[in-house]
Protein backbone atom coordinates (compact mmCIF):
# COMPACT_ATOMS: atom_id res chain seq x y z
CA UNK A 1 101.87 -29.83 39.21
CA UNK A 2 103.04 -32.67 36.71
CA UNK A 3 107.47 -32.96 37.41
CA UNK A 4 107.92 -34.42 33.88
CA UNK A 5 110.94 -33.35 32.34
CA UNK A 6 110.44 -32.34 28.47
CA UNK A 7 112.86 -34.35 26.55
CA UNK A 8 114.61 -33.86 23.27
CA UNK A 9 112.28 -36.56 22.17
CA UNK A 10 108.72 -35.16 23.18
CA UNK A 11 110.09 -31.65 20.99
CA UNK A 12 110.64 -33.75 18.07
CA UNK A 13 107.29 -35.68 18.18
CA UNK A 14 105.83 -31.95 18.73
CA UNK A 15 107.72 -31.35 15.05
CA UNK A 16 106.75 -34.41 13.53
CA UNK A 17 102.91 -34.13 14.83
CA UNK A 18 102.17 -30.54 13.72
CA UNK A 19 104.53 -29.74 10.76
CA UNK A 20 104.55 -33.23 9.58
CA UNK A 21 108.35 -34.17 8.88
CA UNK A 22 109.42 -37.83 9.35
CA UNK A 23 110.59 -38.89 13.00
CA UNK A 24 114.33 -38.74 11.99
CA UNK A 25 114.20 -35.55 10.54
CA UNK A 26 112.12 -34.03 13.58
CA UNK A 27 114.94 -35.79 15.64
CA UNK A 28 117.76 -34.60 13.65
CA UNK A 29 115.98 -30.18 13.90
CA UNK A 30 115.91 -30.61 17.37
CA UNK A 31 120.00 -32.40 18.01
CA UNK A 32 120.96 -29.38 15.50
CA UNK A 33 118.59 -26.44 17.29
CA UNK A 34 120.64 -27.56 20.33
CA UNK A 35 124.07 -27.93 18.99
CA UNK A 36 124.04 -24.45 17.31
CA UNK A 37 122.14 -22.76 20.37
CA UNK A 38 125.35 -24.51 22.57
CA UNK A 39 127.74 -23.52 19.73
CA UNK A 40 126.82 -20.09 19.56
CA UNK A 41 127.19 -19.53 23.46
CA UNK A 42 130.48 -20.74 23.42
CA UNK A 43 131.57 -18.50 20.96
CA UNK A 44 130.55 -15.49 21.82
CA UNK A 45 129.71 -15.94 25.89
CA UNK A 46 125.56 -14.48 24.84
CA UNK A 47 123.16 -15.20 23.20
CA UNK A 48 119.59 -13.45 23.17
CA UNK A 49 116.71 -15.38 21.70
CA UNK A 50 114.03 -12.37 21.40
CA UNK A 51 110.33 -13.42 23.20
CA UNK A 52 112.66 -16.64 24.94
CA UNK A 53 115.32 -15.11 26.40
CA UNK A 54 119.13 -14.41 27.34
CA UNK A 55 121.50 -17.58 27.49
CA UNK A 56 125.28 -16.17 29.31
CA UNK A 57 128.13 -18.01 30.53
CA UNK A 58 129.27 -16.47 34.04
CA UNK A 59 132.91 -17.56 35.88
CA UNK A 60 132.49 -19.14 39.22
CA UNK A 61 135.59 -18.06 40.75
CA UNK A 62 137.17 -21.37 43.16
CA UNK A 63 135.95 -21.44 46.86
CA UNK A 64 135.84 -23.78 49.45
CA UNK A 65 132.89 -25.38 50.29
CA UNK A 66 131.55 -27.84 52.89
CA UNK A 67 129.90 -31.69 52.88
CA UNK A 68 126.31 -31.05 54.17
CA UNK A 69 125.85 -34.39 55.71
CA UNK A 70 129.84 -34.62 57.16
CA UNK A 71 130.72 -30.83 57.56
CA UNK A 72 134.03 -31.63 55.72
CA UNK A 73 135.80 -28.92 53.66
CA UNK A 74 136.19 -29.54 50.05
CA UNK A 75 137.95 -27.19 47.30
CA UNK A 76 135.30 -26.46 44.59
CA UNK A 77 137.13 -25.37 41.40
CA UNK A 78 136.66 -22.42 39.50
CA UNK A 79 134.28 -23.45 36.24
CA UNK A 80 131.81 -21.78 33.91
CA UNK A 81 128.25 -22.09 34.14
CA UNK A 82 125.55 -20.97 32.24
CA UNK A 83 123.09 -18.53 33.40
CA UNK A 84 119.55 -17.94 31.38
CA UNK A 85 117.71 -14.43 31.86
CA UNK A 86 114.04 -15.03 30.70
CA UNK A 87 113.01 -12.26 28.01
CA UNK A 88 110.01 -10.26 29.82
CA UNK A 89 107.23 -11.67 27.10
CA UNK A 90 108.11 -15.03 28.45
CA UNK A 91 108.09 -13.87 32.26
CA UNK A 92 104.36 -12.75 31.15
CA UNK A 93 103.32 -15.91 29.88
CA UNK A 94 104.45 -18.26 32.61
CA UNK A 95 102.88 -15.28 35.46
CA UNK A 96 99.48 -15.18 32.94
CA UNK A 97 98.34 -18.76 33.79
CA UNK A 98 98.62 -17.78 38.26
């Protein structure tokens, strides 16, 4: 298995390669794609994506946790994180190519 991250330049060379826009534009679909998909989660906490999946933010209440390497307790601060729930067509394609 390749450990190649996909970056937000390899998507827009993917839009530029098979619909044909100009390398800015394909650049400039992808920064918006993103900045709506993050804008849209921050407004309403969900978003669903049918055949992708389910983006949610979930509260991580604050807890103490501990240094691996020195065993020292450290506060970790309650914060949001986002959570993403695979839609079951998607779960089928990544378990089709086993």
């Amino acid at each position: 298995m390749v450990n190649k991250n996909f970056t937000r330049k390899d998507l827009s060379n993917k839009i530029y390669k098979n619909i044909g826009f100009s390398k800015n534009i394909s650049l400039k679909i992808v920064d918006n794609f993103f900045e709506s998909i993050i804008t849209a989660i921050i407004k309403s906490n969900k978003i669903k994506i049918t055949s992708f999946g389910t983006f949610s933010i979930l509260n991580k209440k604050e807890r103490i946790g501990r240094n691996p390497k020195t065993g020292v307790e450290a506060k970790i601060f309650s914060r949001k994180v986002v959570k993403f729930k695979p839609a079951l067509s998607f779960k089928k394609k990544l378990n089709k190519n086993e």
